[in-house]
Protein backbone atom coordinates (compact mmCIF):
# COMPACT_ATOMS: atom_id res chain seq x y z
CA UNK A 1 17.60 -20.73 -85.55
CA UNK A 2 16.09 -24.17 -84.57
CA UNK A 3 15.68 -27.17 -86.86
CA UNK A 4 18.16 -27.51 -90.32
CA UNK A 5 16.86 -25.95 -93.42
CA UNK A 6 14.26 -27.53 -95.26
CA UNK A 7 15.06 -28.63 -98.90
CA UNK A 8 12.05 -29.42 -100.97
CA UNK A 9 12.42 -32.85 -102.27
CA UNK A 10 10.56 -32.57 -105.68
CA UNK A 11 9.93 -29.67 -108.57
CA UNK A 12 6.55 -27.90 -107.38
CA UNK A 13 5.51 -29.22 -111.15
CA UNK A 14 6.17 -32.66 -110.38
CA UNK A 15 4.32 -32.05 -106.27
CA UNK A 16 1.79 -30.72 -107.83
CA UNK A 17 1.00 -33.24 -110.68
CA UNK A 18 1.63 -36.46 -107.94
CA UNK A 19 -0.75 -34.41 -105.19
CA UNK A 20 -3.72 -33.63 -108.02
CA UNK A 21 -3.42 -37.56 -109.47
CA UNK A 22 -3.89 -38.52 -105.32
CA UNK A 23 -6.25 -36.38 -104.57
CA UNK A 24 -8.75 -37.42 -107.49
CA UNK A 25 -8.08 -40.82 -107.10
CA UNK A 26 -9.43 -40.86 -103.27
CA UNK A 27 -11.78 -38.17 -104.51
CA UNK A 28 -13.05 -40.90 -107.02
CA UNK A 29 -13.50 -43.11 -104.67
CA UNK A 30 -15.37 -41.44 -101.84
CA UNK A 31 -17.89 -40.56 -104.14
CA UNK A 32 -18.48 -44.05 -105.54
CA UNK A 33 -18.72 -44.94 -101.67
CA UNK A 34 -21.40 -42.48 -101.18
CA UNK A 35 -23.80 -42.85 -104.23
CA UNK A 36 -23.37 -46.38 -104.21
CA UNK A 37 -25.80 -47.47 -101.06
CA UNK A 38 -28.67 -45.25 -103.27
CA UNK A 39 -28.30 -47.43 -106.12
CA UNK A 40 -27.94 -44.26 -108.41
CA UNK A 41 -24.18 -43.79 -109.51
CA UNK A 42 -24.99 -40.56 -111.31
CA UNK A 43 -23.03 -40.45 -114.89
CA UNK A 44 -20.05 -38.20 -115.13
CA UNK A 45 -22.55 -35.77 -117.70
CA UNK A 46 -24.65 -35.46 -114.62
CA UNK A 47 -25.13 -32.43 -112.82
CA UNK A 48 -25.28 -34.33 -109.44
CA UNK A 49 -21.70 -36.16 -110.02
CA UNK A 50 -20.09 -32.70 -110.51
CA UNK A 51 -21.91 -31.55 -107.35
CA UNK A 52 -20.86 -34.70 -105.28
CA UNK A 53 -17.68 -34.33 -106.63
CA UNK A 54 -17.56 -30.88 -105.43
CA UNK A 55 -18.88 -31.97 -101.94
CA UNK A 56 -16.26 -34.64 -101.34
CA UNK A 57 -13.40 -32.59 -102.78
CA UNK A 58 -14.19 -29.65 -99.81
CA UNK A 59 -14.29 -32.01 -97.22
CA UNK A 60 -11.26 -33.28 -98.44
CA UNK A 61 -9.63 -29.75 -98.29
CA UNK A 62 -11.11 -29.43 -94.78
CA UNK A 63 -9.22 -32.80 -93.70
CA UNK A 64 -5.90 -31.69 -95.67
CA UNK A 65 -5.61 -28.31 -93.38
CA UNK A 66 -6.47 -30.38 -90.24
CA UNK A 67 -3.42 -32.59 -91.50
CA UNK A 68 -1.58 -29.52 -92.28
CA UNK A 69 -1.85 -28.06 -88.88
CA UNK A 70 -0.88 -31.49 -87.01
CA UNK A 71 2.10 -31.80 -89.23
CA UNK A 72 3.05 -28.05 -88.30
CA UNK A 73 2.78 -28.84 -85.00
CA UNK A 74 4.35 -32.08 -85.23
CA UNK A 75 7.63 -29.89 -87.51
CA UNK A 76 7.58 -27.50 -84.33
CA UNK A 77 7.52 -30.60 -81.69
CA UNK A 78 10.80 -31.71 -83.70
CA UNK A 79 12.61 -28.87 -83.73
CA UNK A 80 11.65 -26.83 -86.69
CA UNK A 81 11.24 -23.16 -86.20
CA UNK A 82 8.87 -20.94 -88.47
CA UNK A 83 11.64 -20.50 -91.23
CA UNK A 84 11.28 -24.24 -92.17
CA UNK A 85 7.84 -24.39 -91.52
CA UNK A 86 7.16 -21.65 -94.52
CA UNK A 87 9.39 -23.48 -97.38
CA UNK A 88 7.94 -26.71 -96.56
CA UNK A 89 4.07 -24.81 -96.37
CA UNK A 90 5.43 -22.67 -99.68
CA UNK A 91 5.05 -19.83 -97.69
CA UNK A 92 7.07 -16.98 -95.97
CA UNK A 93 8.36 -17.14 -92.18
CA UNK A 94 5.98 -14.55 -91.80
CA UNK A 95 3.20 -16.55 -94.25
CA UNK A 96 3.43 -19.67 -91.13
CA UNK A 97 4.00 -17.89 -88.30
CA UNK A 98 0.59 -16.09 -89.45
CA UNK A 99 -1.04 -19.27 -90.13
CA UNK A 100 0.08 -21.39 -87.44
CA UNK A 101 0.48 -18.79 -84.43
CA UNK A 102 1.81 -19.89 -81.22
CA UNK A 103 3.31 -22.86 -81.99
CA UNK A 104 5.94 -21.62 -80.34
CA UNK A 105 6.32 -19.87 -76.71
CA UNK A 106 9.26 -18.01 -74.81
CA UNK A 107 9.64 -21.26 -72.30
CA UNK A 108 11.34 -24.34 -71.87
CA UNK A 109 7.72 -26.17 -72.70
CA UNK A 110 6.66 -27.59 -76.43
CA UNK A 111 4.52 -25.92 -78.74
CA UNK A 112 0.87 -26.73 -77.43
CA UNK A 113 -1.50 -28.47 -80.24
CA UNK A 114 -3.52 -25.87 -82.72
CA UNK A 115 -7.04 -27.20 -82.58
């Protein structure tokens, strides 16, 4: 089995509470950036902050599985085979090999990159 076995640094309690305090911190400040130019910083009791908050927050879930996928194939690239790729994505073998197929190929070549 390639790669060494992945042990998960932190308590998914703890991940979770650093990753959700990150998140809505550069969440926060995206949408400053973008209502700012239209003068109109809409007040947290507004329907449209709640909206643009929305907006920014799926974009930002859009960029985190483009990250995702790079740093699966980057995992790969280094050695790690689908077993360590699932514990670090808090999934199965099966759970990454479904959503990262053909990182890996029956040849002496490295994965190719998952676009």
């Amino acid at each position: 089995m390639p790669g060494k076995n992945f042990v998960v640094p932190t308590a998914p309690e703890e991940m979770a509470a650093l990753a959700d305090a990150a998140v809505d911190e550069v969440a926060r400040r995206i949408v400053h950036k973008v209502t700012e130019p239209s003068g109109r910083v809409p007040s947290p009791d507004d329907p449209m902050h709640a909206l643009t908050r929305l907006h920014v927050l799926t974009h930002l879930q859009r960029a985190a599985e483009r990250l995702q996928r790079a740093a699966a194939v980057e995992a790969a690239r280094a050695g790690a085979g689908y077993p360590q790729l699932g514990e670090a994505g808090d999934m199965t073998r099966q759970g990454a090999r479904r959503r990262w197929p053909g990182l890996f190929t029956h040849s002496n070549e490295p994965p190719r990159s998952i676009r």
